[in-house]
C-alpha atoms as a PDB file:
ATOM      1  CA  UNK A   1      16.331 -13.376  69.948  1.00  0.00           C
ATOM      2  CA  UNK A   2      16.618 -12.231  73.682  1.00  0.00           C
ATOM      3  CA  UNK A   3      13.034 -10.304  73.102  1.00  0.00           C
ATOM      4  CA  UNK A   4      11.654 -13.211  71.629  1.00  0.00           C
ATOM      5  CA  UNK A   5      13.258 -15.294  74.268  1.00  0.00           C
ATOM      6  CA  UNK A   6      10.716 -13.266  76.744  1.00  0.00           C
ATOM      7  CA  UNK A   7       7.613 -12.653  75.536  1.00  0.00           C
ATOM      8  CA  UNK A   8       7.727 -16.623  74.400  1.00  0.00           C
ATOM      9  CA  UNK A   9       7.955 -17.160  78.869  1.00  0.00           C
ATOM     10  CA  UNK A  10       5.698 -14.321  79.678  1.00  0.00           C
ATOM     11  CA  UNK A  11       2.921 -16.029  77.197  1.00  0.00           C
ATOM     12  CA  UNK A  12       3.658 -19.010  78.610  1.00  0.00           C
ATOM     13  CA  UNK A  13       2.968 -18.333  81.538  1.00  0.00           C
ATOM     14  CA  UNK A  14      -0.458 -16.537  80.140  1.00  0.00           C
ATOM     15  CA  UNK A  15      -1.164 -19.451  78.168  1.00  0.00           C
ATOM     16  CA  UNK A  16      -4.264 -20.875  79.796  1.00  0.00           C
ATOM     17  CA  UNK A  17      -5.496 -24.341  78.616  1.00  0.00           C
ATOM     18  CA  UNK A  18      -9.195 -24.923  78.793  1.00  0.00           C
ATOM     19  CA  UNK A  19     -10.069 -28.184  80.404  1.00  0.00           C
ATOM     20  CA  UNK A  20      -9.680 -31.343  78.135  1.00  0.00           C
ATOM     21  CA  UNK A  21     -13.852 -31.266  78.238  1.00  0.00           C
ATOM     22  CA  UNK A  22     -14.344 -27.195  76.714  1.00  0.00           C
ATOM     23  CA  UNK A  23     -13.672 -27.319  73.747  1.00  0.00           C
ATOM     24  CA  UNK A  24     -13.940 -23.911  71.806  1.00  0.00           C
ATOM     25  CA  UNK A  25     -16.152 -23.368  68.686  1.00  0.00           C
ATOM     26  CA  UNK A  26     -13.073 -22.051  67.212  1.00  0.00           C
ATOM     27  CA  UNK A  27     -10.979 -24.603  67.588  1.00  0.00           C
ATOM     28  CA  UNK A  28     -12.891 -27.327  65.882  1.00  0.00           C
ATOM     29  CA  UNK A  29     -12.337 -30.105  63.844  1.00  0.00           C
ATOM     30  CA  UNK A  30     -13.896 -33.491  62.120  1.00  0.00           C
ATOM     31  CA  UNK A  31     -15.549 -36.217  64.026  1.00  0.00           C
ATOM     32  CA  UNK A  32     -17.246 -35.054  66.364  1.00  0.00           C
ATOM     33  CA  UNK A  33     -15.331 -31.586  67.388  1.00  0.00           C
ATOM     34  CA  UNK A  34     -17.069 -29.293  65.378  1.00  0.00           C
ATOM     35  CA  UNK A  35     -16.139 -27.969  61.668  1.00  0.00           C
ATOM     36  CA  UNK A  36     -12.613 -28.027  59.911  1.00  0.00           C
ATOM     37  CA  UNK A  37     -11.342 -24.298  59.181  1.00  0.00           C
ATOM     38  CA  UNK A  38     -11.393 -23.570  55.902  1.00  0.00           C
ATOM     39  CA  UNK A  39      -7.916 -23.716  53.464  1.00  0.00           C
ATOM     40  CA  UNK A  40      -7.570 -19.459  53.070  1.00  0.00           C
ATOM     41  CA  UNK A  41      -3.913 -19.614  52.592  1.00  0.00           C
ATOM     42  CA  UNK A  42      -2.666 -19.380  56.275  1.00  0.00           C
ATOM     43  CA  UNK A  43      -0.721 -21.843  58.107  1.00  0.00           C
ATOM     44  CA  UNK A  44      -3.209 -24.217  60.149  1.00  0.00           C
ATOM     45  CA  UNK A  45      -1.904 -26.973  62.222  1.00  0.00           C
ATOM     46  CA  UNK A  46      -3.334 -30.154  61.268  1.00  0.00           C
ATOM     47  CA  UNK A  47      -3.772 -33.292  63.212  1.00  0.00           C
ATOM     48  CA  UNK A  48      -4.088 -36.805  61.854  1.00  0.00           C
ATOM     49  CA  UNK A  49      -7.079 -39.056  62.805  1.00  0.00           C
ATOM     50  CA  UNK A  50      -6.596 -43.025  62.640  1.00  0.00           C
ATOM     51  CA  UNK A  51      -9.164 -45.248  63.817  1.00  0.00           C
ATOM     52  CA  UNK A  52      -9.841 -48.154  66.816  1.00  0.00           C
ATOM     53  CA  UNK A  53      -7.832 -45.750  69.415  1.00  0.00           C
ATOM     54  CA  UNK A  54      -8.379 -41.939  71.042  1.00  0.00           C
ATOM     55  CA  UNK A  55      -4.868 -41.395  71.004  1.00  0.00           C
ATOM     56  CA  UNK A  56      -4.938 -39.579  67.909  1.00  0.00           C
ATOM     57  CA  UNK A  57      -6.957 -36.643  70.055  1.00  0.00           C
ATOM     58  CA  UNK A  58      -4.686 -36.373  72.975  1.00  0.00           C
ATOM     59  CA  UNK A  59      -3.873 -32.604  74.138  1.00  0.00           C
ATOM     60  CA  UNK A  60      -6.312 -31.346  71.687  1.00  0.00           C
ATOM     61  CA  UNK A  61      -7.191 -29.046  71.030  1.00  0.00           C
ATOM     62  CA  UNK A  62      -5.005 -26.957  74.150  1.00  0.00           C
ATOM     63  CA  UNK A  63      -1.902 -27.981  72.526  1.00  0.00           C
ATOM     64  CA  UNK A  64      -3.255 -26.184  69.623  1.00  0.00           C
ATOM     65  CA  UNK A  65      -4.861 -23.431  70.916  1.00  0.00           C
ATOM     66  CA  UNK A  66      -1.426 -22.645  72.926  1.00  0.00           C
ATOM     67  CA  UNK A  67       0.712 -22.713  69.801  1.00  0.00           C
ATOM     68  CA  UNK A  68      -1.850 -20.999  68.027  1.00  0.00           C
ATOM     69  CA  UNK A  69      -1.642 -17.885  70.374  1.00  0.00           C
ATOM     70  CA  UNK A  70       1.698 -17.952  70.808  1.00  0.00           C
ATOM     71  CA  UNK A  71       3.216 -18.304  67.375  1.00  0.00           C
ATOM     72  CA  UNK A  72       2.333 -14.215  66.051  1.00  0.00           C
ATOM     73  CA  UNK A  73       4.186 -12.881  69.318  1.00  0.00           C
ATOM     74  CA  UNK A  74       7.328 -14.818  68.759  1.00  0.00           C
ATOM     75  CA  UNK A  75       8.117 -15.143  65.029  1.00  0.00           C
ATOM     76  CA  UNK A  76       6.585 -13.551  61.400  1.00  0.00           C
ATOM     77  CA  UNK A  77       4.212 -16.651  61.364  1.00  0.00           C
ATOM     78  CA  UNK A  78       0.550 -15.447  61.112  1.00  0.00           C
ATOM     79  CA  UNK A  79      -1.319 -18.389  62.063  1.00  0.00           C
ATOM     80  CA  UNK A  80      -5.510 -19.130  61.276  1.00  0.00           C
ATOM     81  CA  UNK A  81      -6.536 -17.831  64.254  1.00  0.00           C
ATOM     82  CA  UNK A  82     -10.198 -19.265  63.871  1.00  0.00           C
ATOM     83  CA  UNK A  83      -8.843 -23.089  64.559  1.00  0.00           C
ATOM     84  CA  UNK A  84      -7.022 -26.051  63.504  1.00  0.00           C
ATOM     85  CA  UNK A  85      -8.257 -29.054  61.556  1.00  0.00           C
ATOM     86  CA  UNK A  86      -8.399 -32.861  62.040  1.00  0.00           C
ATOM     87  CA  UNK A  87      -8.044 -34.954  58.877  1.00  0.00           C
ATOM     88  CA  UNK A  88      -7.772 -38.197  57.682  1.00  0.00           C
ATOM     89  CA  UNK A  89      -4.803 -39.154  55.977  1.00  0.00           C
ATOM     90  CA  UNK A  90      -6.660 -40.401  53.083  1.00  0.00           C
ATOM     91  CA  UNK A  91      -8.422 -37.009  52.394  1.00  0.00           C
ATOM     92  CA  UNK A  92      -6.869 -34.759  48.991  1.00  0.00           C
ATOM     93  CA  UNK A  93      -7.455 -31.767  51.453  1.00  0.00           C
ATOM     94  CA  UNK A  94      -4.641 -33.098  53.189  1.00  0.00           C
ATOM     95  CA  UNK A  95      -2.008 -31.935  50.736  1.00  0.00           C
ATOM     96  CA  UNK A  96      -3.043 -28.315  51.067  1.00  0.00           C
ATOM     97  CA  UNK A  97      -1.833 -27.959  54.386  1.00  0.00           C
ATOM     98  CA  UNK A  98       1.992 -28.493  54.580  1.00  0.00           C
ATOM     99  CA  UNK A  99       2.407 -30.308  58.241  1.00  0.00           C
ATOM    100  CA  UNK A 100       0.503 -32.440  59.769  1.00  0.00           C
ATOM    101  CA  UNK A 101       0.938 -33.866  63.755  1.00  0.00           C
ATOM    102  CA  UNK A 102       0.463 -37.415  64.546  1.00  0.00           C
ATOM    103  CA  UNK A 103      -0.334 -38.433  68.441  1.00  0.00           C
ATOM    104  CA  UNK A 104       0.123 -41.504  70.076  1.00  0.00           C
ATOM    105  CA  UNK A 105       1.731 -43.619  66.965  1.00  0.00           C
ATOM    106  CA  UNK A 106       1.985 -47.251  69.330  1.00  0.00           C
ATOM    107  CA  UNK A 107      -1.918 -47.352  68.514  1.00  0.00           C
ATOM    108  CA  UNK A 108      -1.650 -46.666  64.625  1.00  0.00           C
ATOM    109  CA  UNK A 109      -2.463 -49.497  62.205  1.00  0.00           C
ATOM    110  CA  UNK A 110      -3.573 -47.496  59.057  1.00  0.00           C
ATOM    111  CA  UNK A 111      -5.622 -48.739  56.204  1.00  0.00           C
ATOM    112  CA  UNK A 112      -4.368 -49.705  52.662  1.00  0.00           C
ATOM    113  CA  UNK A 113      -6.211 -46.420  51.935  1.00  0.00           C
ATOM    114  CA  UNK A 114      -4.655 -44.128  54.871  1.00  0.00           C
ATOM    115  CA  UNK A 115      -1.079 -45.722  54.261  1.00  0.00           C
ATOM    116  CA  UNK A 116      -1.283 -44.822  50.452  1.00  0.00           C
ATOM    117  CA  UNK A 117      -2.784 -41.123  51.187  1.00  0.00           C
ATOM    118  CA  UNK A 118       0.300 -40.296  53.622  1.00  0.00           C
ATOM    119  CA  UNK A 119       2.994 -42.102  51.551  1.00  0.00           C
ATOM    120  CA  UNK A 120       1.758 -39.348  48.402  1.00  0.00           C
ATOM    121  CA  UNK A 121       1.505 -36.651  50.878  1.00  0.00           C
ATOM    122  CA  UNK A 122       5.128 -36.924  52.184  1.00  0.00           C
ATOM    123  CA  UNK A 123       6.507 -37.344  48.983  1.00  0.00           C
ATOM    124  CA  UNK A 124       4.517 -34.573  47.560  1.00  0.00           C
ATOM    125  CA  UNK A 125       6.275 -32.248  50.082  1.00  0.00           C
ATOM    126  CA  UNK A 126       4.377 -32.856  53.357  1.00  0.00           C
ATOM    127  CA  UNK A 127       6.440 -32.741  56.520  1.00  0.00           C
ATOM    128  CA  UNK A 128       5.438 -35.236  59.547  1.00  0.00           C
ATOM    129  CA  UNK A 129       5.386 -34.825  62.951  1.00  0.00           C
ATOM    130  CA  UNK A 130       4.992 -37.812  64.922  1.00  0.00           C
ATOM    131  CA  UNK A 131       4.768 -37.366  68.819  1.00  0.00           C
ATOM    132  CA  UNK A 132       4.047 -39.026  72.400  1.00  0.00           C
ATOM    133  CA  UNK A 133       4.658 -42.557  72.699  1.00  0.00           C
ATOM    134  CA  UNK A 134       7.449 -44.558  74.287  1.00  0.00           C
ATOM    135  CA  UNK A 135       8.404 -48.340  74.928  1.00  0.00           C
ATOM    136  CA  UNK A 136       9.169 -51.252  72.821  1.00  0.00           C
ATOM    137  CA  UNK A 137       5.706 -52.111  71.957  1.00  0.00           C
ATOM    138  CA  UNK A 138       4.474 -48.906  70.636  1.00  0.00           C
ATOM    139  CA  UNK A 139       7.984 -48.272  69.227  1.00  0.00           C
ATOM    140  CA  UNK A 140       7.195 -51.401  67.018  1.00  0.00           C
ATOM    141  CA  UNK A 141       3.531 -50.423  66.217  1.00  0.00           C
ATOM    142  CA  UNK A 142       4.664 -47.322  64.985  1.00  0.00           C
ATOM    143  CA  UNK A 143       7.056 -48.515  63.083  1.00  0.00           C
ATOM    144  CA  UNK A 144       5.241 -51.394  61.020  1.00  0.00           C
ATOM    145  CA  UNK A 145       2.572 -48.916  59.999  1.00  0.00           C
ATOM    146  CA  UNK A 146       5.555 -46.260  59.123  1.00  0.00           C
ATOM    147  CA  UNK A 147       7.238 -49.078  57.222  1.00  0.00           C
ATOM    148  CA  UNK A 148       4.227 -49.566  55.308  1.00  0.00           C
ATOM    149  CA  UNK A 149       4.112 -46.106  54.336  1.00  0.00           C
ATOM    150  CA  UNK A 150       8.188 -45.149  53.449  1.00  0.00           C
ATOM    151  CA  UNK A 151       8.346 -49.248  52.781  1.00  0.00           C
ATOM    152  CA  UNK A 152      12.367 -48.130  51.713  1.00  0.00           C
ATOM    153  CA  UNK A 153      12.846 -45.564  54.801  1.00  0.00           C
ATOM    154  CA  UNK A 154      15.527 -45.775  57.237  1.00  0.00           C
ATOM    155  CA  UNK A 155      14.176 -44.401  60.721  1.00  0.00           C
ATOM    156  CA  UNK A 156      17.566 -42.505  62.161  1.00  0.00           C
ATOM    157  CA  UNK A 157      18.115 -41.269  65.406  1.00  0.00           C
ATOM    158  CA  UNK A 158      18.730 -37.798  65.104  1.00  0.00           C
ATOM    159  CA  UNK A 159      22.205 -35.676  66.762  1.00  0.00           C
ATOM    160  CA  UNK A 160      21.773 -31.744  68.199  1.00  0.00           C
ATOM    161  CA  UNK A 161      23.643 -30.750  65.262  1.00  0.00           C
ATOM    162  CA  UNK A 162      20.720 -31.174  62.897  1.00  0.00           C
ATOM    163  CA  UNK A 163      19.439 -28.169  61.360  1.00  0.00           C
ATOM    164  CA  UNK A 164      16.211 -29.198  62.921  1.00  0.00           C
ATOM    165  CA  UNK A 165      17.666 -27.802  66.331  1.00  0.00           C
ATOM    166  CA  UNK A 166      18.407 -24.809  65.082  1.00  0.00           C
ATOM    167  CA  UNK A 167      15.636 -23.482  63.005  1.00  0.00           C
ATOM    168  CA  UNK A 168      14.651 -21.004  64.829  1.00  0.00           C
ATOM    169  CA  UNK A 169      15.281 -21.877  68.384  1.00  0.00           C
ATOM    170  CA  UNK A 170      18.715 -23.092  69.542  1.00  0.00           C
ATOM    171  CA  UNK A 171      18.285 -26.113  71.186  1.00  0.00           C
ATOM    172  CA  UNK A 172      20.630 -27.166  73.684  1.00  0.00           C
ATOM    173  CA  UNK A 173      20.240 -30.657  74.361  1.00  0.00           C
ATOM    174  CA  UNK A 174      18.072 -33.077  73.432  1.00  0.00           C
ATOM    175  CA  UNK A 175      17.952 -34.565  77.481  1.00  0.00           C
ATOM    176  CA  UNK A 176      14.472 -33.745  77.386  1.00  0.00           C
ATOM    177  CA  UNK A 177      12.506 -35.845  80.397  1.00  0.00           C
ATOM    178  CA  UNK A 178       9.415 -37.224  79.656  1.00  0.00           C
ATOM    179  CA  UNK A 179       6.533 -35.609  81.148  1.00  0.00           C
ATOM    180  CA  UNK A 180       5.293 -36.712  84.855  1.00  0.00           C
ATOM    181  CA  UNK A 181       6.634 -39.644  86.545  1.00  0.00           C
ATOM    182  CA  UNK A 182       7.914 -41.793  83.676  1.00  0.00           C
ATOM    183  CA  UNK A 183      10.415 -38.607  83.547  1.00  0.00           C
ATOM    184  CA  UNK A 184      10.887 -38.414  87.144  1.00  0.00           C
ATOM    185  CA  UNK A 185      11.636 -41.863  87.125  1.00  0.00           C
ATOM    186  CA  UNK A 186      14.925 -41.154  84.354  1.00  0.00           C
ATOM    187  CA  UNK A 187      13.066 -41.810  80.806  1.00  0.00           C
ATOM    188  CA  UNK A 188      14.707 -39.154  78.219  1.00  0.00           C
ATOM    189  CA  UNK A 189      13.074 -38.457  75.187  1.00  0.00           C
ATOM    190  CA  UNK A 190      15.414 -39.759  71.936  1.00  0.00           C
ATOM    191  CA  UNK A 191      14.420 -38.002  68.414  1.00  0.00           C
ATOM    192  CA  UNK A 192      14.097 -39.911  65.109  1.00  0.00           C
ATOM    193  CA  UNK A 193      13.981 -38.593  61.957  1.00  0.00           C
ATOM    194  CA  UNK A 194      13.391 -40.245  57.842  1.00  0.00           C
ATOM    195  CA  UNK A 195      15.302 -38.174  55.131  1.00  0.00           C
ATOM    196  CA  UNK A 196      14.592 -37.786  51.354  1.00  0.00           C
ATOM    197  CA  UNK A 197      16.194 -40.861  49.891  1.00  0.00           C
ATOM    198  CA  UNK A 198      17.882 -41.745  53.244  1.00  0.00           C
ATOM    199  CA  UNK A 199      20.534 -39.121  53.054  1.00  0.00           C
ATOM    200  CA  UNK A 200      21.417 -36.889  55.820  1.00  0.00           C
ATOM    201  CA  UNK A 201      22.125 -34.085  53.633  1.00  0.00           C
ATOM    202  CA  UNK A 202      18.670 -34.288  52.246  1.00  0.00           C
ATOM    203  CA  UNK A 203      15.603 -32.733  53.629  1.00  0.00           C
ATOM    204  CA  UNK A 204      14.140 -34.310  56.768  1.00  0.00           C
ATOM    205  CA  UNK A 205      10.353 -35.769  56.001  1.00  0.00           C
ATOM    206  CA  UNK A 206       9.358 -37.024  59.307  1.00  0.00           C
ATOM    207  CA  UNK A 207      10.095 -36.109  62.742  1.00  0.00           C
ATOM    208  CA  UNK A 208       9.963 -38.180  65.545  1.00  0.00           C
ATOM    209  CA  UNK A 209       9.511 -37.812  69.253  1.00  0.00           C
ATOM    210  CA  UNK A 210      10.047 -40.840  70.753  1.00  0.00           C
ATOM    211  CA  UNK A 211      10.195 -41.335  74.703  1.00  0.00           C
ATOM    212  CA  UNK A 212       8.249 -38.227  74.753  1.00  0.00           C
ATOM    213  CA  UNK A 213       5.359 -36.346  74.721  1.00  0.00           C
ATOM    214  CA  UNK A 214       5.940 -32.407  73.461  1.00  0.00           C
ATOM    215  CA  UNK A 215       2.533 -32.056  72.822  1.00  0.00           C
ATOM    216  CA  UNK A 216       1.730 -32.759  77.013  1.00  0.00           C
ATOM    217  CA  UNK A 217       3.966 -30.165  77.923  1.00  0.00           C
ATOM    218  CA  UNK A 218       2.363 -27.890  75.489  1.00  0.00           C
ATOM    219  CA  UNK A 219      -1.251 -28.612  76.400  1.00  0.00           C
ATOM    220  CA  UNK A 220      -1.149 -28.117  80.275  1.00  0.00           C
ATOM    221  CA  UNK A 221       1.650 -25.201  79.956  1.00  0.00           C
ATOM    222  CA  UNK A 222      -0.429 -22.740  81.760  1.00  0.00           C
ATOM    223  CA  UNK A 223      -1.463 -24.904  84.362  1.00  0.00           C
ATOM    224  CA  UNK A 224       2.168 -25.121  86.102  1.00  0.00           C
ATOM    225  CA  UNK A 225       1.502 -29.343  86.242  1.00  0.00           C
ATOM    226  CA  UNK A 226       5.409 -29.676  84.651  1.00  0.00           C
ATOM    227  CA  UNK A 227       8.173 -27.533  85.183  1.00  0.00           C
ATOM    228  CA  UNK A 228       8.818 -24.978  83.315  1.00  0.00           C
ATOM    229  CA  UNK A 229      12.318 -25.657  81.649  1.00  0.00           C
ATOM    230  CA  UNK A 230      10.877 -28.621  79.464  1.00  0.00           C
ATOM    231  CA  UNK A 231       7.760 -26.633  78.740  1.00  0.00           C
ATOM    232  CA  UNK A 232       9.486 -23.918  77.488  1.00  0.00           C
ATOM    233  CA  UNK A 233      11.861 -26.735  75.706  1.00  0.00           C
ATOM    234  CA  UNK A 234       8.588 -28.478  74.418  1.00  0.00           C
ATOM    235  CA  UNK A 235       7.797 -25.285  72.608  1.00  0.00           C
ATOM    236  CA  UNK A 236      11.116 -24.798  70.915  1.00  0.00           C
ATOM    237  CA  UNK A 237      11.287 -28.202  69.730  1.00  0.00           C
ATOM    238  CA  UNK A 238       7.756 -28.008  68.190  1.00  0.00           C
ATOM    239  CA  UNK A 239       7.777 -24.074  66.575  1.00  0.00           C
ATOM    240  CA  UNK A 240      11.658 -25.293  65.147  1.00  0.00           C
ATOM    241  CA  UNK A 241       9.596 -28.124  63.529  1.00  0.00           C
ATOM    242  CA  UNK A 242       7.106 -25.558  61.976  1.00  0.00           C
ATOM    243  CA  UNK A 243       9.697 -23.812  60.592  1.00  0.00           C
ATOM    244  CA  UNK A 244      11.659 -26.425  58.916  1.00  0.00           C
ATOM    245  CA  UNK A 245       8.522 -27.849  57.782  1.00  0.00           C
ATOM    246  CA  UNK A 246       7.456 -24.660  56.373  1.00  0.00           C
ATOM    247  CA  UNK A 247      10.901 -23.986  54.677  1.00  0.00           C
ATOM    248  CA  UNK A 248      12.187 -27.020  53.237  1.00  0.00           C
END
């Protein structure tokens, strides 16, 4: 753990972001950002699209690209180096890939179509990640369109003694700051979480970052714009939801 612990600072620190405007030919993705990478067998991160907001998009693909890189170095994970994909949450080709990232869920209202496409791809195994959005309002925008999908979910706030937090990583606390002033100004991320049939002991189907943005921290963590401590934090909290996702 201790060697892990440094190369995942050293690259890091390496990890260089292109600006928000490059956007590599092998990181591509639907609508507009190039080509999806093909299904070949190896894990792909996949992010969600939803219409009438960009919000979807933030940090990509950086946030990508940075966990892409750093995943092989750190852990027995061989990533698709070639990319990551954007799907809708309607599209079959969803269920191949085994978690998905959702950005910015205060601006979500699916369609009967999108709601019915993620409700079979949770059950059928899919793990969620939902990330980077914070207040009351978004809190209940998310939450109507999650309600629509798990209509019988109970959205639970989530203690450090959840397996989540100690996947691979060990995670300390869960006083994570929010990224830039909203932080600076006192506002701690809380984590949520939905359970098979509402039951702690069962396997965790969604993850949710509320009151924070992980995928921020991720995207400009070569850039030294945040401090390092939640960077590095951002990172554990997102590769221990890989892994869970990947073995439960």
């Amino acid at each position: 753990m201790t060697r892990r612990l440094a190369a995942f600072a050293v690259l890091l620190a390496l990890a260089l972001p292109l600006s928000a405007q490059r956007r590599p030919p092998a990181f591509g993705g639907a609508f507009g950002y190039g080509r999806n990478v093909p299904y070949d067998g190896r894990f792909t991160i996949v992010r969600l699209w939803y219409a009438r907001y960009p919000g979807w998009s933030y940090d990509y693909p950086e946030m990508e690209q940075n966990v892409t890189n750093l995943l092989p170095a750190i852990s027995a994970l061989t990533p698709n180096p070639n990319g990551s994909n954007i799907m809708r949450m309607d599209d079959p080709e969803l269920l191949k890939f085994p978690i998905a990232y959702l950005s910015e869920p205060g601006y979500w209202f699916p369609s009967e179509s999108e709601v019915l496409g993620l409700r079979n791809y949770i059950n059928k195994g899919g793990f969620l990640i939902v990330d980077d959005f914070h207040f009351a309002e978004e809190w209940a925008v998310f939450e109507a369109a999650m309600m629509r999908v798990l209509p019988d979910a109970k959205i639970e706030r989530l203690s450090i003694t959840h397996p989540i937090f100690n996947t691979f990583f060990k995670i300390k606390t869960l006083a994570v700051p929010y990224p830039g002033p909203l932080g600076e100004r006192g506002l701690i991320g809380e984590f949520y979480g939905i359970h098979d049939l509402n039951h702690p002991s069962r396997r965790l189907k969604v993850v949710i970052d509320y009151n924070m943005d992980i995928g921020d921290y991720m995207e400009w963590s070569g850039q030294g714009i945040y401090l390092m401590d939640p960077t590095n934090e951002a990172f554990k909290f997102f590769i221990n939801y890989l892994i869970y996702g990947l073995t439960r």
